[in-house]
Protein backbone atom coordinates (compact mmCIF):
# COMPACT_ATOMS: atom_id res chain seq x y z
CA UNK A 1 0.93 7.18 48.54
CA UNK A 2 -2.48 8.39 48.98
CA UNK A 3 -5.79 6.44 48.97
CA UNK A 4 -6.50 8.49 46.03
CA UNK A 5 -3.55 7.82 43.94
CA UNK A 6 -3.64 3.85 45.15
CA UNK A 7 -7.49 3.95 43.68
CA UNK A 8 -6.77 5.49 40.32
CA UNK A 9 -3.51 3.18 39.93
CA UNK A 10 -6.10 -0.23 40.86
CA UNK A 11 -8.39 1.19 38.07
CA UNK A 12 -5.79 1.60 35.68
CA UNK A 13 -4.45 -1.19 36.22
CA UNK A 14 -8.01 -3.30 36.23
CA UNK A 15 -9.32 -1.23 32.82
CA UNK A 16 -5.93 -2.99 31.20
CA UNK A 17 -6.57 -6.24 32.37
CA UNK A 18 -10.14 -5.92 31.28
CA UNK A 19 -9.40 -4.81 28.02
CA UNK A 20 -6.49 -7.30 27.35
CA UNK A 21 -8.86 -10.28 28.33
CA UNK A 22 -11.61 -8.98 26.04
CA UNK A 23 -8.94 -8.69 23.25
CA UNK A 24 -7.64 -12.00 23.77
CA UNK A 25 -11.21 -13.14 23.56
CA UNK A 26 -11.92 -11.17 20.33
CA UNK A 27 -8.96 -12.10 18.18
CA UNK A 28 -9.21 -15.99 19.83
CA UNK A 29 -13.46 -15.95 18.33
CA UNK A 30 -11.90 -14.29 15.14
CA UNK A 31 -9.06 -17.41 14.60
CA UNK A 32 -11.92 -19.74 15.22
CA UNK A 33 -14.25 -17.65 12.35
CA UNK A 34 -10.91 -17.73 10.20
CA UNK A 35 -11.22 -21.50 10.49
CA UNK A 36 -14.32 -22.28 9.47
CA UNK A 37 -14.66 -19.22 6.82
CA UNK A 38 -11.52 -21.51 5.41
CA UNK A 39 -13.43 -24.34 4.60
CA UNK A 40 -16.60 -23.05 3.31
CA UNK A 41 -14.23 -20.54 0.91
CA UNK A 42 -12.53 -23.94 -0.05
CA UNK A 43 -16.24 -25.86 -0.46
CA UNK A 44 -17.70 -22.66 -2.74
CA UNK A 45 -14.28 -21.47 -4.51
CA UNK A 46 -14.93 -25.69 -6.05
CA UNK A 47 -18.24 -24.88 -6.57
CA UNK A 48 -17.71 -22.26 -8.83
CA UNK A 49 -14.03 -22.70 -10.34
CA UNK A 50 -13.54 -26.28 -9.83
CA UNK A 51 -10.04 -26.95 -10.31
CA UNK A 52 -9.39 -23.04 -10.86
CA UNK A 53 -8.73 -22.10 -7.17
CA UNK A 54 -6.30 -20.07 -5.19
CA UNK A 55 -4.71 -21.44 -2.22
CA UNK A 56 -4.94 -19.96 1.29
CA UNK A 57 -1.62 -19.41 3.04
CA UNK A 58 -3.37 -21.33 6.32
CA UNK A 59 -0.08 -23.52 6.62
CA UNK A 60 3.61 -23.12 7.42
CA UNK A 61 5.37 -23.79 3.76
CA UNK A 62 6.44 -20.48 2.85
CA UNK A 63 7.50 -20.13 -0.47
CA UNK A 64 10.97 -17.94 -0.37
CA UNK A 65 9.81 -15.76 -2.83
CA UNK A 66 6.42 -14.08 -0.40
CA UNK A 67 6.35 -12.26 2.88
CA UNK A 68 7.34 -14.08 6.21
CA UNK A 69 4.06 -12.17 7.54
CA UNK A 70 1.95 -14.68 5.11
CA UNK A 71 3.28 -18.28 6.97
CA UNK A 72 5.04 -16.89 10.12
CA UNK A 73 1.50 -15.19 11.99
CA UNK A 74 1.41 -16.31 15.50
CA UNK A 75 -0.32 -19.76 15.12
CA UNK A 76 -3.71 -20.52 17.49
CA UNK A 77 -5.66 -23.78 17.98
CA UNK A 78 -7.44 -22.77 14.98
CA UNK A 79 -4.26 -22.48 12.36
CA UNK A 80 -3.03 -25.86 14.07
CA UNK A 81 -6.23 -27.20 12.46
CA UNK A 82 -6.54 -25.94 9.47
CA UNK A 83 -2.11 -27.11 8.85
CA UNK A 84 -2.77 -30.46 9.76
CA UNK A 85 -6.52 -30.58 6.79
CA UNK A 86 -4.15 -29.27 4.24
CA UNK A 87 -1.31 -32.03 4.82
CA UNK A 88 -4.24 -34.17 4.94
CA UNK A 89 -5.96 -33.61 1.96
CA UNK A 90 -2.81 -32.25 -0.01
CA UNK A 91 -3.43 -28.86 -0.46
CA UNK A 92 -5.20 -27.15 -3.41
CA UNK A 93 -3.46 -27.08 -6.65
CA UNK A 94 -4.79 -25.97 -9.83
CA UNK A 95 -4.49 -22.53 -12.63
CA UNK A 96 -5.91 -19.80 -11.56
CA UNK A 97 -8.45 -17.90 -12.92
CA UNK A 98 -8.71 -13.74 -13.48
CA UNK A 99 -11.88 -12.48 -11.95
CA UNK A 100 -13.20 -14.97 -9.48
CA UNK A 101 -16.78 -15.40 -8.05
CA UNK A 102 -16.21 -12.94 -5.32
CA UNK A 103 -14.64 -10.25 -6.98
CA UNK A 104 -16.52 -7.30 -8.50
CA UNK A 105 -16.93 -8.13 -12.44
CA UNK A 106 -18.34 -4.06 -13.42
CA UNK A 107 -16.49 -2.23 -16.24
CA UNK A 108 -14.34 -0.24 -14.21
CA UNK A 109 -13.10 -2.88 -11.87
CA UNK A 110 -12.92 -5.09 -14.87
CA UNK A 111 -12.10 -3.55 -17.93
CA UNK A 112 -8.52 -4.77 -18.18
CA UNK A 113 -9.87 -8.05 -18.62
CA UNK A 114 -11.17 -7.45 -21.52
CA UNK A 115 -10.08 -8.74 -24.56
CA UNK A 116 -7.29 -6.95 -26.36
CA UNK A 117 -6.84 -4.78 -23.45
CA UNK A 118 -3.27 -3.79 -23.00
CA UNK A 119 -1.86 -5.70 -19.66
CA UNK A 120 -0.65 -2.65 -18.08
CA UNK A 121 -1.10 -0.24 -15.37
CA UNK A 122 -3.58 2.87 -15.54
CA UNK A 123 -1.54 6.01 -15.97
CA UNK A 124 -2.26 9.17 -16.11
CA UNK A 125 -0.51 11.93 -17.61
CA UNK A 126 0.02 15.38 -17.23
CA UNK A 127 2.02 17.62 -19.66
CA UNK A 128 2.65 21.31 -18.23
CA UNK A 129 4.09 23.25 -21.44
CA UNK A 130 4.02 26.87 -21.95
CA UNK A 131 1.51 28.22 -23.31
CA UNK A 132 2.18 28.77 -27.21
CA UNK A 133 4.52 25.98 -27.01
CA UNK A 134 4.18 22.14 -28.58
CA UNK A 135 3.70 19.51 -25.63
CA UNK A 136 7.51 17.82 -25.14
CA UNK A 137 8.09 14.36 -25.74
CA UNK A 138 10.52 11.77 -25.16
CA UNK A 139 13.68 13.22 -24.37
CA UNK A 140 12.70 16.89 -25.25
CA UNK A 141 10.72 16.96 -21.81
CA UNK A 142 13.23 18.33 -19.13
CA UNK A 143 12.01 16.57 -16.39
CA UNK A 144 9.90 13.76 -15.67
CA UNK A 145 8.06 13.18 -12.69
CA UNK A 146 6.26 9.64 -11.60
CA UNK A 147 3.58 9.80 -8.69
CA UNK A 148 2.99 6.64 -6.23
CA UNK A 149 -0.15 6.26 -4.27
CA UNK A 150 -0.11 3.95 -1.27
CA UNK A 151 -2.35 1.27 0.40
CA UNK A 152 -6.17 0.92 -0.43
CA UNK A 153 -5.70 3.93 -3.13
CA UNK A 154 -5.20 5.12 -6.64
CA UNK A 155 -3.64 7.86 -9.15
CA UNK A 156 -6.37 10.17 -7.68
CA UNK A 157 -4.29 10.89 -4.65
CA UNK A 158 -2.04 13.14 -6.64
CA UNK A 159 -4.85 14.26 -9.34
CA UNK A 160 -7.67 15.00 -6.88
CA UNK A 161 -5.04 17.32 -4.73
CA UNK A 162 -1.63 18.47 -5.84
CA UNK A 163 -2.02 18.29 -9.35
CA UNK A 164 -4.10 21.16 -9.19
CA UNK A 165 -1.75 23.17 -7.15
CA UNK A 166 0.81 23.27 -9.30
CA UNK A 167 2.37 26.98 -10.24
CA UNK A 168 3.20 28.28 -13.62
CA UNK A 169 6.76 27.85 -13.05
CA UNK A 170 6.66 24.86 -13.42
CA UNK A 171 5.04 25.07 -17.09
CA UNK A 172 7.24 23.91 -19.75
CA UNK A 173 9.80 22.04 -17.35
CA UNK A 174 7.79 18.92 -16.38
CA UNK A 175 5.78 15.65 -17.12
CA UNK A 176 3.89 14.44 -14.90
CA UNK A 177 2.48 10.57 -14.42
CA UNK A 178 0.28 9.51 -11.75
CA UNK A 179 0.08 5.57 -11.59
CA UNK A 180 -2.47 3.08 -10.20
CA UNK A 181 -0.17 0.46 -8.70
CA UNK A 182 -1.09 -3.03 -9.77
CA UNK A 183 -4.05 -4.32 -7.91
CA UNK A 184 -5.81 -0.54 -7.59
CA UNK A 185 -7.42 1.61 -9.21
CA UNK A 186 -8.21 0.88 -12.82
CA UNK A 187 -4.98 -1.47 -12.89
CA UNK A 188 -4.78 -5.13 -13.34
CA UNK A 189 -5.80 -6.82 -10.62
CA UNK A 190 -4.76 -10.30 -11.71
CA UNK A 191 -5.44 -13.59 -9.53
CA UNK A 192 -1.36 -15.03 -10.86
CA UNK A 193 0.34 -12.17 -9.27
CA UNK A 194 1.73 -12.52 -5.46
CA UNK A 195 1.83 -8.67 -6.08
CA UNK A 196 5.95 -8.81 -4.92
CA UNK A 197 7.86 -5.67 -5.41
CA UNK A 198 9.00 -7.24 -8.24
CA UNK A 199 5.67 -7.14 -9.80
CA UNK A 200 5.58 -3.70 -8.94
CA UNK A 201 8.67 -2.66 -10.60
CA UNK A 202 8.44 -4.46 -13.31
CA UNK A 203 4.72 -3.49 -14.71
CA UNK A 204 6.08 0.74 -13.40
CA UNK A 205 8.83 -0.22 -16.16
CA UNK A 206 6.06 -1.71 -18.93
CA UNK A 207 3.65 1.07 -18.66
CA UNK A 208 5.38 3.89 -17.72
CA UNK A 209 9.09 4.01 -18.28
CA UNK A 210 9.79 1.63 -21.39
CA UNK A 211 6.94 3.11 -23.72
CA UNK A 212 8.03 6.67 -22.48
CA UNK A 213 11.05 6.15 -23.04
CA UNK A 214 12.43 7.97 -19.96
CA UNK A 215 15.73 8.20 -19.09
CA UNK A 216 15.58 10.50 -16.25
CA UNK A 217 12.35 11.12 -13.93
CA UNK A 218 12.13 11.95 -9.90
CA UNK A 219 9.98 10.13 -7.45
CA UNK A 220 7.35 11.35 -5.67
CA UNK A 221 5.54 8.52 -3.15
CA UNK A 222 3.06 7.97 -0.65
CA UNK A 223 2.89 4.96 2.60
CA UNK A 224 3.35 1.89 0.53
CA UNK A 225 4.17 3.92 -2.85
CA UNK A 226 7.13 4.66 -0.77
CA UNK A 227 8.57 1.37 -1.02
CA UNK A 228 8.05 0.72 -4.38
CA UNK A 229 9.94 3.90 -5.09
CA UNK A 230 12.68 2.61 -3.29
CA UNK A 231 12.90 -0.32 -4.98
CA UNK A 232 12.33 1.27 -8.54
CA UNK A 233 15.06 3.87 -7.69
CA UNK A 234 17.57 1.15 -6.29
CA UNK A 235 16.84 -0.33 -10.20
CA UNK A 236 17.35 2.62 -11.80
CA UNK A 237 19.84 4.92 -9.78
CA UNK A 238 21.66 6.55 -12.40
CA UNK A 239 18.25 7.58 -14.05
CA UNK A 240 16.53 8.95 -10.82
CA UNK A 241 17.08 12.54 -9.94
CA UNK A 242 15.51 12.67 -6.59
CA UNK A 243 12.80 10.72 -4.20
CA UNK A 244 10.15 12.08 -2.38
CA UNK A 245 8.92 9.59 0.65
CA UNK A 246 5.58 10.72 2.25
CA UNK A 247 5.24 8.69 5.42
CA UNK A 248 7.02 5.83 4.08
CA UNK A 249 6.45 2.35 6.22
CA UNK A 250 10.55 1.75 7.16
CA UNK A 251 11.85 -0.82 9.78
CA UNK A 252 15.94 -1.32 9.88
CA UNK A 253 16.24 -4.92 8.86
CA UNK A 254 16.41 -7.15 11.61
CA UNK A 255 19.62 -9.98 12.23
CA UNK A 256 16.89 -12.48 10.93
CA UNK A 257 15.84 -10.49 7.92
CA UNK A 258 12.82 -12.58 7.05
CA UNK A 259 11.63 -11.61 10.91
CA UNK A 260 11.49 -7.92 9.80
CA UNK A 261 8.57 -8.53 7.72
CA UNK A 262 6.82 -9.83 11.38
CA UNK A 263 8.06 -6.94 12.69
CA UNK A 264 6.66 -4.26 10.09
CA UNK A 265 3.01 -6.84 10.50
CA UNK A 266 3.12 -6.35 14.61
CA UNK A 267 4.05 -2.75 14.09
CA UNK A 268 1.55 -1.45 11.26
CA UNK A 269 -1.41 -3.69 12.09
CA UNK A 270 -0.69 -4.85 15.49
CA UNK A 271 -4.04 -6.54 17.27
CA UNK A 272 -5.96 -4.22 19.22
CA UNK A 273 -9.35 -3.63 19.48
CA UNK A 274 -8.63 0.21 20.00
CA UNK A 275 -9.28 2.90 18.17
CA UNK A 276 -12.17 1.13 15.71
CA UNK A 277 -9.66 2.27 12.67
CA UNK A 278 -6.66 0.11 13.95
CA UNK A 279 -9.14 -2.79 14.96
CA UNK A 280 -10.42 -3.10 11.37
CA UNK A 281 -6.85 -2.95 9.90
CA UNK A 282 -5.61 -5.93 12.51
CA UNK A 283 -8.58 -7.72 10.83
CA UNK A 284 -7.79 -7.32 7.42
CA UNK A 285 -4.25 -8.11 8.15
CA UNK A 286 -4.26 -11.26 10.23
CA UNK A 287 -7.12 -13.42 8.79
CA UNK A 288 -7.19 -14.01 5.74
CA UNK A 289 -10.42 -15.51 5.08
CA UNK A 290 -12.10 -12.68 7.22
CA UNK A 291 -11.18 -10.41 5.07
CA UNK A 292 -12.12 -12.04 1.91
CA UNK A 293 -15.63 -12.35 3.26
CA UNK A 294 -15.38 -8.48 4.19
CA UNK A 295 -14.66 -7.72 0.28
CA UNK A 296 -17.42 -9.97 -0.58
CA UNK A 297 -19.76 -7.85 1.12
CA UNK A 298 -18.56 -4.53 0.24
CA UNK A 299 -16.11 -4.33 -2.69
CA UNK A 300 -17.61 -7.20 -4.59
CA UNK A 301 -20.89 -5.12 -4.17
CA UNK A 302 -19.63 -1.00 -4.10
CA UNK A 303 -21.97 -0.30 -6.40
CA UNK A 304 -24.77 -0.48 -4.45
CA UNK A 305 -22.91 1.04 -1.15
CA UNK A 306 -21.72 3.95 -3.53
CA UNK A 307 -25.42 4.50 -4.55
CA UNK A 308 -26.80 4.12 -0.55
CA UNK A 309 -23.96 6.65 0.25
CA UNK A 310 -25.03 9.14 -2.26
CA UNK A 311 -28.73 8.80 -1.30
CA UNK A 312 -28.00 9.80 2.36
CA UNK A 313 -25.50 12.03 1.69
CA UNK A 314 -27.29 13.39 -0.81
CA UNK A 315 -24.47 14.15 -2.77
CA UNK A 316 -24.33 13.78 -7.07
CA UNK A 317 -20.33 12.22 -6.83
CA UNK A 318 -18.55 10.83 -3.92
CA UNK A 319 -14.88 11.76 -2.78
CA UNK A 320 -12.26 9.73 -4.21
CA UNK A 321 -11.52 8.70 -1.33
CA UNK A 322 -14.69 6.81 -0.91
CA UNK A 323 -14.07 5.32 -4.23
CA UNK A 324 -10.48 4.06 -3.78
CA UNK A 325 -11.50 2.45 -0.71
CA UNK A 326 -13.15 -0.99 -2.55
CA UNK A 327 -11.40 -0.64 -5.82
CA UNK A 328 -9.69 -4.07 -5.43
CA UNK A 329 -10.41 -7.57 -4.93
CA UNK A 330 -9.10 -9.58 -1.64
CA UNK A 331 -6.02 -11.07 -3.42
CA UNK A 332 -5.02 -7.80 -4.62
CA UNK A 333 -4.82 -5.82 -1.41
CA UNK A 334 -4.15 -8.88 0.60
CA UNK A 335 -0.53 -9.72 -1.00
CA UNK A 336 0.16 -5.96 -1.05
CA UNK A 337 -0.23 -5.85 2.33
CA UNK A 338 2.14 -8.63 3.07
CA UNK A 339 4.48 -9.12 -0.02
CA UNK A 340 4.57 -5.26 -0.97
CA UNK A 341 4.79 -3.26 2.60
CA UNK A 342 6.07 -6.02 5.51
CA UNK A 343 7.83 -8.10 2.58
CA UNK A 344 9.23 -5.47 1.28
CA UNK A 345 10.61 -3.97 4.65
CA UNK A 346 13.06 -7.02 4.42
CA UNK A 347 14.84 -4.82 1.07
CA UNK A 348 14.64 -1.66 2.24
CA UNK A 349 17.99 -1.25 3.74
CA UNK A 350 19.17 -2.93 0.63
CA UNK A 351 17.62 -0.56 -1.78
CA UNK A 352 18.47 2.71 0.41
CA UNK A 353 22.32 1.35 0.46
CA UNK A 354 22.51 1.44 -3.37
CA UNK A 355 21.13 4.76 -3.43
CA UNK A 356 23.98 5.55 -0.74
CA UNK A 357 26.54 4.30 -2.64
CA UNK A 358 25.55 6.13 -5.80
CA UNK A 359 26.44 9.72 -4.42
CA UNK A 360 23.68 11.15 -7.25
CA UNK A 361 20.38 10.84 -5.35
CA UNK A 362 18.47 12.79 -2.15
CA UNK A 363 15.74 11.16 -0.54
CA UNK A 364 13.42 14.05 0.85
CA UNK A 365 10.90 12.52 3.59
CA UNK A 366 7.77 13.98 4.70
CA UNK A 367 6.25 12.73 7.65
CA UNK A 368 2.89 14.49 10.27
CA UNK A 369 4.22 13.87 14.01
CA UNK A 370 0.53 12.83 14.26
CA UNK A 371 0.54 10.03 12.13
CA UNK A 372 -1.20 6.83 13.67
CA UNK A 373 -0.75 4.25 11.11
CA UNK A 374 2.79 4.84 9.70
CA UNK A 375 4.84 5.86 13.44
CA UNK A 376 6.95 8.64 12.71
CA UNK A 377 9.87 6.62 14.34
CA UNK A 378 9.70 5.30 10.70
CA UNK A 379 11.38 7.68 9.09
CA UNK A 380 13.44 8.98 11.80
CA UNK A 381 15.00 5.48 11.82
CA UNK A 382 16.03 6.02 8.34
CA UNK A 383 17.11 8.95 8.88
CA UNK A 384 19.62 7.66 11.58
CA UNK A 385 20.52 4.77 9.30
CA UNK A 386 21.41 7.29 6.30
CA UNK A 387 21.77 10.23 7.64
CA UNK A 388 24.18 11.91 4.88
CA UNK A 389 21.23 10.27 2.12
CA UNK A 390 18.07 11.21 4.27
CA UNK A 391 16.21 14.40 4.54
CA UNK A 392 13.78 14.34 6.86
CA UNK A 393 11.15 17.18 7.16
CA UNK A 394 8.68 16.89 9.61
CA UNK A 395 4.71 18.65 9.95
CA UNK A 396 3.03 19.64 12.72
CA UNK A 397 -0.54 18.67 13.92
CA UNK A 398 -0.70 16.46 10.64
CA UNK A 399 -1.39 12.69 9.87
CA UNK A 400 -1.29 9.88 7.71
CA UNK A 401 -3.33 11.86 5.04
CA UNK A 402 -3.60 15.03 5.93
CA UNK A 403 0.18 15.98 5.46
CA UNK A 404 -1.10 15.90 1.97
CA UNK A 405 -4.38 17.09 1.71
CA UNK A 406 -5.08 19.89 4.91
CA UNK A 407 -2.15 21.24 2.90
CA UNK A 408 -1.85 20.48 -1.01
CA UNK A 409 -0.77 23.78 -1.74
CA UNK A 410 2.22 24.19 0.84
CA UNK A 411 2.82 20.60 -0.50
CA UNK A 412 3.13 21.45 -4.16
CA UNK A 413 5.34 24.59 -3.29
CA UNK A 414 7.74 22.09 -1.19
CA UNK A 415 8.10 20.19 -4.26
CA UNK A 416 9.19 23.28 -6.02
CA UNK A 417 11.70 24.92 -3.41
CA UNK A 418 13.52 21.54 -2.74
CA UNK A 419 16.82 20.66 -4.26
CA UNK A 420 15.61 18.60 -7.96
CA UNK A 421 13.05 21.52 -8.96
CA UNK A 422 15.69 24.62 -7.80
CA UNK A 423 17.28 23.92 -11.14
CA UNK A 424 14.39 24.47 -13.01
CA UNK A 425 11.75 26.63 -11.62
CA UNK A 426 14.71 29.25 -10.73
């Protein structure tokens, strides 16, 4: 080997040892933050609520119920301190209350709290009928079509972009409802909820489904929308015609199912201090009380960062986008993170063999082979795992958004040429 080649292999091999001793030091400073952020949460949340508080999930007592990710993190000097204060002082117990202190209280973020406000999830929906022709209802409408949004987003996801692609053959043949998933959007975003997939199926039912009255609808889902669809169609499987799975976050459940919900954690928001996107997600994912102060700042306040944005931008209305991105309190996006996406890894398999077994639906995936924050091994594993239920279709030079919206159109007409619309649009 050259002196060249034995040069650029010591500097490889010194950057990596650099960088994992600086991340070791990060994410150690960031467990010691997480440790004291605990206690003045716990000193303030009693200065404001008094008995009304939440508890942290800083110990090991997992309820069954929630995500192994909550209790089972990797525990540090610091989470060593903070199990043995709770056992100490007994925990916190108390109700808990709707909108807390640090949690934006403005009409749109808060308007289901109101009083005689329905307690169910924003929908939107979109009749396409011919023109000359009364709007179809209930069981008159031939097909019925329910939109999912994923992580950090809303209904707007499908409005903003596909909704508007939509050709006229599809006039007169559909209904179309475009959700914002408990804990988004203009949804509830209540402090009770451990925001399970349960909870998710069950409010999809309330608002969308039972006062509908549908009896046959497809599925059309985005990153964590995807496994909520899942779940909804392993409900519901002689009443779903078809699922659509954009990116959808899917790990094969491990021997030790509640260790798959580690594994989807480690996976999705592994630490890293590299690229800044990833670094920020670890965050948000592994310390709790680190990321509640990071709402505090910004989506307790995004009123005032929406109007800074718009001053140096210069622009009259921001991108949804921009919007979606603090339209939820802590406890909202915190639980979906664990309960909804690694929690919910743990049913997957579950909910894909009842669709297996029931011979009467295809599950159509989508997936960019440049997607950084949903692997595309995802859904190539489920496609091995089901391969006679699984369609997998996969995009070129596209990722974790942009399969969608670099190309809304050729999305919309995929929609149309596949299998469920065929019938239809033919």
């Amino acid at each position: 080997m050259s002196a060249e080649n034995l040069a650029a292999k010591w500097t490889r091999k010194c950057g990596k040892t650099l960088l994992h001793s600086l991340t070791c030091l990060v994410f150690l400073f960031l467990d010691f933050l997480d440790a004291l952020l605990c206690v003045l949460f716990e000193l303030v949340d009693e200065f404001f609520e008094g008995e009304a508080r939440t508890p942290c999930y800083c110990g090991n007592d997992g309820e069954r119920t929630l995500s192994e990710s909550l209790y089972g993190r990797r525990e540090s000097f610091s989470r060593k301190w903070k199990i043995s204060r709770k056992k100490k002082d007994g925990g916190v117990d108390g109700s808990l209350v709707v909108n807390r202190w640090s949690d934006c209280g403005c009409n749109s973020c808060a308007s289901w709290t109101k009083q005689g406000h329905p307690h169910k999830l924003h929908v939107i929906v979109k009749h396409l009928p011919q023109v000359g022709t009364e709007v179809p209802t209930g069981d008159q409408a031939a097909e019925n079509v329910i939109f999912l949004h994923g992580f950090l987003s809303s209904s707007s996801f499908w409005t903003e972009t596909v909704f508007s692609h939509l050709s006229e053959s599809w006039k007169g043949h559909y209904r179309l409802f475009a959700v914002d998933l408990l804990g988004f959007g203009r949804s509830p975003k209540p402090n009770d909820s451990k925001y399970t997939l349960i909870d998710h199926v069950e409010m999809i039912d309330k608002s969308v489904i039972s006062p509908f009255q549908l009896n046959s609808f497809h599925l059309v889902a985005h990153s964590m929308g995807c496994v909520v669809a899942l779940a909804l169609a392993a409900k519901y499987p002689n009443f779903v015609g078809s699922v659509t799975l954009v990116a959808p976050p899917y790990f094969p459940s491990a021997k030790d199912g509640a260790r798959t919900s580690l594994m989807a954690l480690n996976k999705l928001a592994g630490k890293t201090l590299w690229p800044p996107l990833a670094f920020g997600k670890s965050v948000m994912s592994w310390y709790e009380h680190v990321g509640r102060c990071f709402c505090f700042l910004f989506c307790r306040n995004h009123r005032t960062w929406e109007m800074i944005l718009k001053l140096f931008t210069l622009r009259r209305e921001l991108n949804f986008l921009e919007v979606d991105l603090t339209r939820h309190t802590h406890h909202s996006a915190w639980h979906n993170m664990h309960n909804t996406i690694c929690g919910g890894a743990t049913l997957t398999d579950e909910h894909l063999e009842i669709l297996n077994k029931s011979k009467s639906v295809k599950v159509s995936i989508i997936h960019g082979d440049e997607d950084m924050e949903v692997p595309l091994e995802c859904s190539k594993d489920m496609k091995m795992m089901f391969p006679e239920l699984v369609e997998l279709n996969i995009v070129q030079n596209a990722d974790h958004k942009s399969v969608i919206f670099r190309r809304a159109k050729d999305f919309a007409k995929d929609l149309q040429r596949w299998h469920f619309f065929r019938s239809c649009c033919d």
